[in-house]
Protein backbone atom coordinates (compact mmCIF):
# COMPACT_ATOMS: atom_id res chain seq x y z
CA UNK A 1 -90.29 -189.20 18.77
CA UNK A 2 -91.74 -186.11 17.37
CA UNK A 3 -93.36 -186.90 13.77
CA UNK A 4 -92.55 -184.83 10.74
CA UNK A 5 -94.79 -184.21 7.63
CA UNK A 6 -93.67 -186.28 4.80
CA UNK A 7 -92.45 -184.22 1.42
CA UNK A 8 -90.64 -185.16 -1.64
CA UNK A 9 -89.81 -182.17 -3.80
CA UNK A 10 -88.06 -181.25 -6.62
CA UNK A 11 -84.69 -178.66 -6.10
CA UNK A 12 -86.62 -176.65 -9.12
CA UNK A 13 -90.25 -177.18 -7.32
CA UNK A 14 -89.01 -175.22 -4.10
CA UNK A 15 -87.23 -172.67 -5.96
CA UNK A 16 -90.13 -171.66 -7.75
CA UNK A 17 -92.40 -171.68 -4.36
CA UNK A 18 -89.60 -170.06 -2.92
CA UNK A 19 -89.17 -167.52 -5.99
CA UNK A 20 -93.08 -166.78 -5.62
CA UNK A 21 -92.41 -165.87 -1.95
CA UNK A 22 -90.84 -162.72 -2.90
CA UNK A 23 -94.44 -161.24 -3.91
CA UNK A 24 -95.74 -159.42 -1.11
CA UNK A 25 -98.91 -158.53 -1.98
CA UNK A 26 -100.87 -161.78 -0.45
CA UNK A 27 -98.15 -164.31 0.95
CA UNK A 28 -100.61 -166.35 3.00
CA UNK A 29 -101.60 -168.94 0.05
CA UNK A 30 -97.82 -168.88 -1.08
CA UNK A 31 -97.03 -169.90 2.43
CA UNK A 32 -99.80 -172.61 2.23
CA UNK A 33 -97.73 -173.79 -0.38
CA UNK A 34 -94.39 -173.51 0.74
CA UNK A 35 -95.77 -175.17 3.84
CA UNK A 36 -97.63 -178.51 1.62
CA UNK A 37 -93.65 -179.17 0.32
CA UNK A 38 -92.46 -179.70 3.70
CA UNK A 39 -91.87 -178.33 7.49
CA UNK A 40 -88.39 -177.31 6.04
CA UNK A 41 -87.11 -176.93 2.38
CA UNK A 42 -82.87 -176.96 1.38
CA UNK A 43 -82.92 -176.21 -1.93
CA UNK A 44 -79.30 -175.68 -2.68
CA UNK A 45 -75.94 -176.51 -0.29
CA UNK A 46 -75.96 -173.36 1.50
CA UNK A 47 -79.23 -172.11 2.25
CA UNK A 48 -82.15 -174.14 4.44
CA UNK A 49 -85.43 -172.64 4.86
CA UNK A 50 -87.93 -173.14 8.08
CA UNK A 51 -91.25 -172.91 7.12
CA UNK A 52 -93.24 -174.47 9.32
CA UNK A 53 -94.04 -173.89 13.38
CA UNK A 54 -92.42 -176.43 14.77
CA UNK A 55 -89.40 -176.10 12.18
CA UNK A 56 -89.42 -171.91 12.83
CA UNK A 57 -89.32 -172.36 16.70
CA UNK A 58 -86.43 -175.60 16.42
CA UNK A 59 -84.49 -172.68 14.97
CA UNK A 60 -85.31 -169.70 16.90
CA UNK A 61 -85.19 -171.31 20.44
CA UNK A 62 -81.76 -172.59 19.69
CA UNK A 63 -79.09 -169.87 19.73
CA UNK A 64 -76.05 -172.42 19.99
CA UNK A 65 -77.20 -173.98 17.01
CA UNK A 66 -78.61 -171.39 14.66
CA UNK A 67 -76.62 -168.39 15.48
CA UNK A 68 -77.94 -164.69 15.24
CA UNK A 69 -74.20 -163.27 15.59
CA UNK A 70 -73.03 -160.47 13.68
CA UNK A 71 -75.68 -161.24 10.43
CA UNK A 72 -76.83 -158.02 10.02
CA UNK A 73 -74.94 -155.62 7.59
CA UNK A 74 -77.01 -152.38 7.24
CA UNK A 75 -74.26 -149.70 7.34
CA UNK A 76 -73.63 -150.82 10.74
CA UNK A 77 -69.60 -151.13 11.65
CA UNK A 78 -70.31 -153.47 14.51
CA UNK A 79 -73.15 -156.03 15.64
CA UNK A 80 -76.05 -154.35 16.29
CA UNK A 81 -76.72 -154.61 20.32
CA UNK A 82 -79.23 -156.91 21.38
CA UNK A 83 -80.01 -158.18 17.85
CA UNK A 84 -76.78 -159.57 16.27
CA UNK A 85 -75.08 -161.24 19.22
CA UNK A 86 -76.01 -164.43 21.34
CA UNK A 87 -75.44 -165.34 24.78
CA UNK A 88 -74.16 -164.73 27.59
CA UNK A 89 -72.83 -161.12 25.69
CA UNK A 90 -76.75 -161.09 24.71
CA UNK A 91 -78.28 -161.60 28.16
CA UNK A 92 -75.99 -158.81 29.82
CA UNK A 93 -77.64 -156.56 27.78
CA UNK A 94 -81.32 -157.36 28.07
CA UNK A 95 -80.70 -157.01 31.68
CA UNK A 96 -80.73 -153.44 31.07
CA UNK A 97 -82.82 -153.07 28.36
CA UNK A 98 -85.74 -155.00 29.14
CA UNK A 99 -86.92 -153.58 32.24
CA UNK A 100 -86.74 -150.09 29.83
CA UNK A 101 -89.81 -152.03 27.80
CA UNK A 102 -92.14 -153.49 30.38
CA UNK A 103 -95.42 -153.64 30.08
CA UNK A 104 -95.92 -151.09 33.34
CA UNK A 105 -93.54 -148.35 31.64
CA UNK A 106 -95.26 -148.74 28.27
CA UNK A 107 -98.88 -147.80 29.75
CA UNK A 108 -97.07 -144.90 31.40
CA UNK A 109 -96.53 -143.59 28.00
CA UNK A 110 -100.07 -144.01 26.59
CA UNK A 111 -101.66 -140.71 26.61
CA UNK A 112 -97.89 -139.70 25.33
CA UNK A 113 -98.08 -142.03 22.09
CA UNK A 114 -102.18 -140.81 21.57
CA UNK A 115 -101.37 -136.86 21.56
CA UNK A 116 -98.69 -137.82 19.28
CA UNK A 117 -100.91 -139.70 17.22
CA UNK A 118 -103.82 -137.41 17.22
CA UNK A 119 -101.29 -134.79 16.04
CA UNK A 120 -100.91 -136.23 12.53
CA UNK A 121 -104.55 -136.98 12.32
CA UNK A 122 -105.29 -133.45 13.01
CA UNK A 123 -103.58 -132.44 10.13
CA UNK A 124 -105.92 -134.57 7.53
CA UNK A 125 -108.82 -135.31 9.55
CA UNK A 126 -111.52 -132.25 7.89
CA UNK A 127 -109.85 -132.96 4.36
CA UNK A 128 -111.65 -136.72 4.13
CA UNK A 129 -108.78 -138.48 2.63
CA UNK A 130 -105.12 -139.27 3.31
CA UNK A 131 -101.88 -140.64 1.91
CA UNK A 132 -101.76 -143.25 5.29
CA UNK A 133 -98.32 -144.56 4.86
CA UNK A 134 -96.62 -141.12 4.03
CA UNK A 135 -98.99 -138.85 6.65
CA UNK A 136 -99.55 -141.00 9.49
CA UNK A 137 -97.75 -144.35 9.86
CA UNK A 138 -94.62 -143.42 8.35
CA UNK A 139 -93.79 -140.71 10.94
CA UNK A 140 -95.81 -141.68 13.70
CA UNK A 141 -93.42 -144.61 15.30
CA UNK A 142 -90.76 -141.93 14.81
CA UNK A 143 -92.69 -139.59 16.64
CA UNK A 144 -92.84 -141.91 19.40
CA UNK A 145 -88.89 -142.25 19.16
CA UNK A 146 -88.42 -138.60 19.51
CA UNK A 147 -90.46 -138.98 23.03
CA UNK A 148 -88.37 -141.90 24.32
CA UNK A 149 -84.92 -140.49 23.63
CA UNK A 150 -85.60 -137.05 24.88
CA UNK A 151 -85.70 -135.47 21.50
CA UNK A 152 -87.80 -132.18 20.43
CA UNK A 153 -90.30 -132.54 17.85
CA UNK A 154 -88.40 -130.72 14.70
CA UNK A 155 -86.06 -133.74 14.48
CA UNK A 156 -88.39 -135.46 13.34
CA UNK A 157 -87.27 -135.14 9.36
CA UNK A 158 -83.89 -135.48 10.65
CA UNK A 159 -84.67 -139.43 12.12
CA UNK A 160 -86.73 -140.38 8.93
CA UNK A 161 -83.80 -139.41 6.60
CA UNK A 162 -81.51 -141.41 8.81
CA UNK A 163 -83.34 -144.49 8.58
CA UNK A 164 -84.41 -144.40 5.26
CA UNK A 165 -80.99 -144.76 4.16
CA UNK A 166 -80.51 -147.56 6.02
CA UNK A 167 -83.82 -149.21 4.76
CA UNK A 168 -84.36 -147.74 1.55
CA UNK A 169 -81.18 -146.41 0.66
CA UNK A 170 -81.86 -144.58 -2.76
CA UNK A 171 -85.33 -145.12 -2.94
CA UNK A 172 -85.49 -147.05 -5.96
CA UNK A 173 -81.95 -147.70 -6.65
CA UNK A 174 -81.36 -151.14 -7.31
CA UNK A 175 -77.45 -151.06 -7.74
CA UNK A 176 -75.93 -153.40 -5.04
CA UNK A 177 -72.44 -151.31 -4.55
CA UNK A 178 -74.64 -148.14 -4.73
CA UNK A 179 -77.22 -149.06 -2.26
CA UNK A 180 -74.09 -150.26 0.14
CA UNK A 181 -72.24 -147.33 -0.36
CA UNK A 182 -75.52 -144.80 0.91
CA UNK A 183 -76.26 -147.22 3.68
CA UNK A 184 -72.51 -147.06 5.12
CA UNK A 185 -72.42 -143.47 4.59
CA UNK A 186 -75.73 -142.89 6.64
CA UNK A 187 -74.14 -145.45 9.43
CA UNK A 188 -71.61 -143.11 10.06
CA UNK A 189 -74.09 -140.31 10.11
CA UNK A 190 -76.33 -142.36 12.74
CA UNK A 191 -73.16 -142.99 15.16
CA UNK A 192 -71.86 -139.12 15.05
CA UNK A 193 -75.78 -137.87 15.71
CA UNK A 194 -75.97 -139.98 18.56
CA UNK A 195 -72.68 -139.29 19.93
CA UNK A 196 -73.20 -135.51 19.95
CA UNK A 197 -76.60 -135.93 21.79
CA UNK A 198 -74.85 -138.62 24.80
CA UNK A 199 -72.26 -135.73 25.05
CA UNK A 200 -74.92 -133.16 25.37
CA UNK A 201 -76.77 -135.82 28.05
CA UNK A 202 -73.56 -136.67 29.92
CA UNK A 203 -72.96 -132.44 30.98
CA UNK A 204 -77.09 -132.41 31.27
CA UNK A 205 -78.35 -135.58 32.23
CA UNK A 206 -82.45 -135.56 31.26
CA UNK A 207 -85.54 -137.71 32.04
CA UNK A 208 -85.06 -140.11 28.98
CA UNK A 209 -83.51 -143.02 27.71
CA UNK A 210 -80.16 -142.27 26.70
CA UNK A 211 -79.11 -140.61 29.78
CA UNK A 212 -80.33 -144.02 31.58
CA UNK A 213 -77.95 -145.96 28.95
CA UNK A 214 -74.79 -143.81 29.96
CA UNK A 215 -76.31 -144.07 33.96
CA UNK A 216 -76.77 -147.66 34.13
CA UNK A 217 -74.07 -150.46 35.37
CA UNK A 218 -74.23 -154.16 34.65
CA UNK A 219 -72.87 -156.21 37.37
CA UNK A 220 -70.92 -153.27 38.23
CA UNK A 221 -69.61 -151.74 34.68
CA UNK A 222 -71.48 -149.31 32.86
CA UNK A 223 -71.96 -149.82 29.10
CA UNK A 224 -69.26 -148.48 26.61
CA UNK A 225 -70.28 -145.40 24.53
CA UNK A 226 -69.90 -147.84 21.26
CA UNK A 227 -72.29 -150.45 22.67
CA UNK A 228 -74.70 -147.46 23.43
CA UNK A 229 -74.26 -146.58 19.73
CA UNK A 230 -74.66 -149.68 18.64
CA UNK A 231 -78.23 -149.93 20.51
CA UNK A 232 -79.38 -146.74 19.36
CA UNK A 233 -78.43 -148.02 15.60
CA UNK A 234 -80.25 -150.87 16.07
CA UNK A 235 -83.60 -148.73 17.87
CA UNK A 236 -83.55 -146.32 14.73
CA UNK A 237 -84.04 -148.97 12.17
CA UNK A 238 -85.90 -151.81 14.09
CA UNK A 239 -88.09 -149.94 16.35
CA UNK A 240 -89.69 -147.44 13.01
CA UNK A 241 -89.95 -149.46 10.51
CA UNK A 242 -92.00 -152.54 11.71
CA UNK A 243 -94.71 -150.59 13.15
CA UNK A 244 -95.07 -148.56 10.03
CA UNK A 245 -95.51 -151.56 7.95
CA UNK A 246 -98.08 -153.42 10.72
CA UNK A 247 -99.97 -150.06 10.19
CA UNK A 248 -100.39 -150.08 6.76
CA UNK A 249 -100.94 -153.63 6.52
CA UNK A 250 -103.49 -153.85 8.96
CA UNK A 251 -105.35 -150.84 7.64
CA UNK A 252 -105.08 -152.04 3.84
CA UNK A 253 -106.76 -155.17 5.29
CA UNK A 254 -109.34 -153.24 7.14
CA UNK A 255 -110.40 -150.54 4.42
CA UNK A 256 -111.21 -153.76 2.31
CA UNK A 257 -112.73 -155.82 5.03
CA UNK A 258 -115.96 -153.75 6.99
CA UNK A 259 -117.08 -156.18 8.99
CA UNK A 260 -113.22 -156.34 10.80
CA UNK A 261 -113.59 -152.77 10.63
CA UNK A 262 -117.03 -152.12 11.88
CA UNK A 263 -115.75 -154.76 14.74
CA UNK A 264 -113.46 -152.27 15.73
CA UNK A 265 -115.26 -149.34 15.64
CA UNK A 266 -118.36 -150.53 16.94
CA UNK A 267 -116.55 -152.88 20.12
CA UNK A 268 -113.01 -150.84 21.39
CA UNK A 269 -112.74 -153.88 23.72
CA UNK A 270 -111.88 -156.00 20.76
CA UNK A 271 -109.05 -153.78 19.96
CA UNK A 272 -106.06 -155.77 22.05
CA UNK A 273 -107.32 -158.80 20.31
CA UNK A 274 -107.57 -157.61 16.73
CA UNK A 275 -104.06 -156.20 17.06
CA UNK A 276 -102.85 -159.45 17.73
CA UNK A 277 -104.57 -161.33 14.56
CA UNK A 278 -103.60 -158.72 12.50
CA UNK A 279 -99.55 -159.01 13.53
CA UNK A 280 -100.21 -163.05 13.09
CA UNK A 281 -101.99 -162.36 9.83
CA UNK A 282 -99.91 -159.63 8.21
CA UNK A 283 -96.47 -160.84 9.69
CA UNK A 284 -95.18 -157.95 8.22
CA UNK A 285 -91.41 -159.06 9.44
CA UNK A 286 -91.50 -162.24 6.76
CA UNK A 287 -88.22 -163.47 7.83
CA UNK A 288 -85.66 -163.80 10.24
CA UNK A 289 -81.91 -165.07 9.48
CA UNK A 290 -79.59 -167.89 11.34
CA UNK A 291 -76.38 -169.02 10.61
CA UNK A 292 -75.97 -172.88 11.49
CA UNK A 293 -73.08 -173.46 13.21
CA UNK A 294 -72.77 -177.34 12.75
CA UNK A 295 -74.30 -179.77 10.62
CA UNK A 296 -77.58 -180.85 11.93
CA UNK A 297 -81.12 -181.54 10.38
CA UNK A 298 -84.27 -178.89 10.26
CA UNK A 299 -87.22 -181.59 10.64
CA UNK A 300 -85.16 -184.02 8.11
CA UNK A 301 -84.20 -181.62 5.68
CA UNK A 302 -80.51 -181.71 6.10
CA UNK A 303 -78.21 -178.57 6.95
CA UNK A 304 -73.93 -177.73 6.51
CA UNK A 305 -72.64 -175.77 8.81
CA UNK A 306 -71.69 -172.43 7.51
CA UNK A 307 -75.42 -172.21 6.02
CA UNK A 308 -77.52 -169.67 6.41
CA UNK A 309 -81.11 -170.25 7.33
CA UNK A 310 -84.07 -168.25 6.06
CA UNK A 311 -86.73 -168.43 9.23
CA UNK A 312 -90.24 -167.99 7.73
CA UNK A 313 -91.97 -166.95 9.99
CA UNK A 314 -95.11 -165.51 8.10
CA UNK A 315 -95.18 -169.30 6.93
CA UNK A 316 -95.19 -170.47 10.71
CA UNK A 317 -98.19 -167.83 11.23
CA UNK A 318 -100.67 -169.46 8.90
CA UNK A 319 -99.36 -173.03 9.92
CA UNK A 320 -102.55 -174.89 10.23
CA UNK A 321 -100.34 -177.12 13.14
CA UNK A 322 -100.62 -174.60 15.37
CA UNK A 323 -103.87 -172.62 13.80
CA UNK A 324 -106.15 -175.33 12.26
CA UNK A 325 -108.11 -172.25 11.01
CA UNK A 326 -105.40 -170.45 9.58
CA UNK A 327 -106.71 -168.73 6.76
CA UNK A 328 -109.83 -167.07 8.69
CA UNK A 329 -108.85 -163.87 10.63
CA UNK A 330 -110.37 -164.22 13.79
CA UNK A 331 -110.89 -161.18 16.34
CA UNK A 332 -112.26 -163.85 19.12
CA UNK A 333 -109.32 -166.35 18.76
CA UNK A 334 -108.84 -167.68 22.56
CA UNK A 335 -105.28 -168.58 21.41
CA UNK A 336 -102.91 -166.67 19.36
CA UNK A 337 -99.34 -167.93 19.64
CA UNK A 338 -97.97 -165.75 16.56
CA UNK A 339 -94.32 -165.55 15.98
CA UNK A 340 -95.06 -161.87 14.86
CA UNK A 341 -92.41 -160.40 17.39
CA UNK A 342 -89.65 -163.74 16.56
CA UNK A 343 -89.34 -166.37 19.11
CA UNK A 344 -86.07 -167.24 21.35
CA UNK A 345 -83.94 -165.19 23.38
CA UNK A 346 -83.70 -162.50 20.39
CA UNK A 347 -87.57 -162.18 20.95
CA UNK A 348 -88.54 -158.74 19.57
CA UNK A 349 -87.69 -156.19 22.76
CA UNK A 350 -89.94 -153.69 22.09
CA UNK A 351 -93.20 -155.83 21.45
CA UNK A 352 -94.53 -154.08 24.76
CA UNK A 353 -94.03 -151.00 22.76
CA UNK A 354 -95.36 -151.94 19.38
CA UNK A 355 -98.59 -153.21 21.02
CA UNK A 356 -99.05 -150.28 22.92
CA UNK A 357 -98.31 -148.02 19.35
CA UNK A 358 -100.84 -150.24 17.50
CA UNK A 359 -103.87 -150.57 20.14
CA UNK A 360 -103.48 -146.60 20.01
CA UNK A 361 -103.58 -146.37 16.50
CA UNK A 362 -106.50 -148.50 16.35
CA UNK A 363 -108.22 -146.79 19.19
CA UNK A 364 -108.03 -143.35 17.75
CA UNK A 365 -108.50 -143.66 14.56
CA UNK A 366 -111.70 -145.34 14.94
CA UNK A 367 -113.04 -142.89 17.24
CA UNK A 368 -112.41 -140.58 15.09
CA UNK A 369 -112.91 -141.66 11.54
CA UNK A 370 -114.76 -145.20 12.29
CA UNK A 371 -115.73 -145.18 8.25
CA UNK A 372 -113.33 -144.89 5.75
CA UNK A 373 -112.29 -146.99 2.34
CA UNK A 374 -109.22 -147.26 0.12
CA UNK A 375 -109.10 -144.35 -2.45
CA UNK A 376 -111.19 -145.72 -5.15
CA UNK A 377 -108.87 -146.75 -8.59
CA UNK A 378 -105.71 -147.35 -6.04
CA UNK A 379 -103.71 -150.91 -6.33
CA UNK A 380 -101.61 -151.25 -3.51
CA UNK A 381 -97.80 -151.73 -4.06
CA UNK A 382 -96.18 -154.39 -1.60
CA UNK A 383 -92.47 -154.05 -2.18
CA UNK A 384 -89.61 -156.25 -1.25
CA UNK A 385 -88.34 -156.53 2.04
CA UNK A 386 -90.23 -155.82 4.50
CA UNK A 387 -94.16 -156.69 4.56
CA UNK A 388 -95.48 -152.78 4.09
CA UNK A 389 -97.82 -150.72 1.64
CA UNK A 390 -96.20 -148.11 0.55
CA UNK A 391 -98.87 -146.27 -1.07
CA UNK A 392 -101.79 -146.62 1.26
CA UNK A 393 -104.37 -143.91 0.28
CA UNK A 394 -107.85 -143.81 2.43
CA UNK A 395 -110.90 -141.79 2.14
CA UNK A 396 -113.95 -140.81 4.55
């Protein structure tokens, strides 16, 4: 039988760990924490959370159990396609989309995604200083959208108003009905600006990825125009964001950290690896959500069905189970199993992608600007949410 740690917490003990989790700025010894109380923590009927590796990847590997259906409410009017629904629905559709993400199409688009790149760094390069997050790695994964869906260059504004109102609907607005009501009203945006450009592809089929969507059959049907909405929904919001906030984390750690970043510019060979500890490191996608669908038990810590369950998986990253030297970050580790891209069958589709965005970045900007320092005076502000710095500033 597989062992579990032993733990014996207060209710009020993991709410406070739990409350201190909300702090962005440097999770990992919070998750050390979190992790000391137990592989798994239930602090109230209702909720579970999986901190640890083996707990995370109990939850993630089993769909029947901990259910990804439908948990998503972002301004989205259905379940976002392949996110929010489980098998067998899920598996019909990474039968198309998968093969649209392998690793041999993604270093196809590699000198694509550097021009693209270089193009913002052009713009800041002889000035010696930058705002990173709103200059470069803010529009840059955008960019790369525009290039995959066929899209010219000036829409570029146009896709990061869309999905800021999905992810930051009114900037700093905190009311809940307000917040909702921007988010729904951009949703319907998102579906009508995608629906005008299949119409445009269906008359004028093009070289990009919406014109395979309306192309492509599964076992002899092709997909609906709402699931092809509902995958582009899901691509505008979850294929931006993350890489924007890997790219400011990972340079925020770098700018403070020369000998990772004299690695790097010194050693380009080291880049594939550094990308990789820096996703396990930074984890900038905290959490992942289940709903468990019966009652069952997350490494002894009870669960109702009906709850949901918060999957930590920047905990499971610093897990000293599965990294025994969790806390160094390690450009030579042999072995990096980081949950970084999720686990399961809802494992992260475009990782391929993301990879090939960050090794880029990385590449480029080192050849370019291989010394460079956060903007002396600045404290970097780690919001809620999602893991990103939203006021990176670097000099050189």
């Amino acid at each position: 039988m597989e062992s579990t740690r032993e733990f014996s917490v207060s209710a009020s003990e993991e709410f406070n760990v739990l409350e201190q989790l909300l702090d962005l700025k440097a999770p990992q010894p919070k998750y050390q924490q979190l992790l000391d109380t137990g592989e798994a923590v239930c602090p109230m009927d209702g909720l579970a959370v999986a901190a640890s590796r083996a707990a995370v990847e109990q939850v993630l590997k089993d769909h029947k159990l901990f259910s990804a259906e439908g948990l998503v409410n972002l301004g989205n009017v259905r379940p976002l396609i392949p996110l929010s629904v489980d098998p067998p629905r899920h598996s019909r559709y990474r039968k198309i989309l998968d093969p649209l993400f392998a690793p041999r199409r993604m270093d196809a688009l590699e000198d694509d995604i550097a021009a693209r790149f270089n193009r913002f760094v052009d713009e800041f390069i002889d000035r010696g200083a930058c705002h990173f997050t709103d200059e470069l790695a803010t529009p840059f994964p955008s960019a790369i959208f525009l290039g995959l869906m066929g899209l010219p260059w000036d829409e570029l504004d146009t896709l990061l108003r869309l999905k800021n109102g999905i992810l930051r609907p009114g900037g700093s607005e905190t009311d809940p009905e307000k917040r909702g009501a921007i988010q729904a009203a951009t949703g319907q945006e998102i579906y009508a600006y995608f629906d005008a450009i299949l119409d445009e592809r269906a008359e004028r089929p093009e070289e990009d990825i919406l014109t395979l969507f309306l192309q492509t059959e599964i076992e002899g049907e092709k997909l609906t125009r709402e699931e092809i909405l509902d995958i582009c929904f899901l691509f505008l919001i979850a294929g931006l964001d993350t890489v924007t906030d890997t790219l400011t984390c990972s340079f925020a750690f770098l700018a403070q950290h020369p000998e990772h970043r004299k690695r790097i510019a010194a050693d380009p060979s080291s880049i594939p690896s550094a990308v990789e500890e820096l996703l396990r490191w930074e984890t900038p996608v905290t959490s992942l959500y289940r709903l468990a669908t019966d009652d069952t038990e997350i490494r002894g810590c009870p669960v109702k069905a009906g709850s949901i369950v918060t999957v930590l998986v920047g905990a499971a990253d610093v897990d000293p189970a599965e990294f025994p030297d969790a806390t160094d970050v390690n450009f030579d580790r042999e072995v990096n199993r980081h949950l970084a891209f999720g686990g399961g069958v809802h494992r992260c589709l475009g990782s391929h992608l993301a990879r090939r965005e960050l090794r880029v970045a990385l590449r480029e900007w080192h050849r370019r600007i291989p010394e460079y320092e956060l903007k002396p005076g600045i404290e970097l502000e780690y919001p809620s949410g999602l893991r990103t710095v939203e006021n990176l500033e670097l000099v050189w």
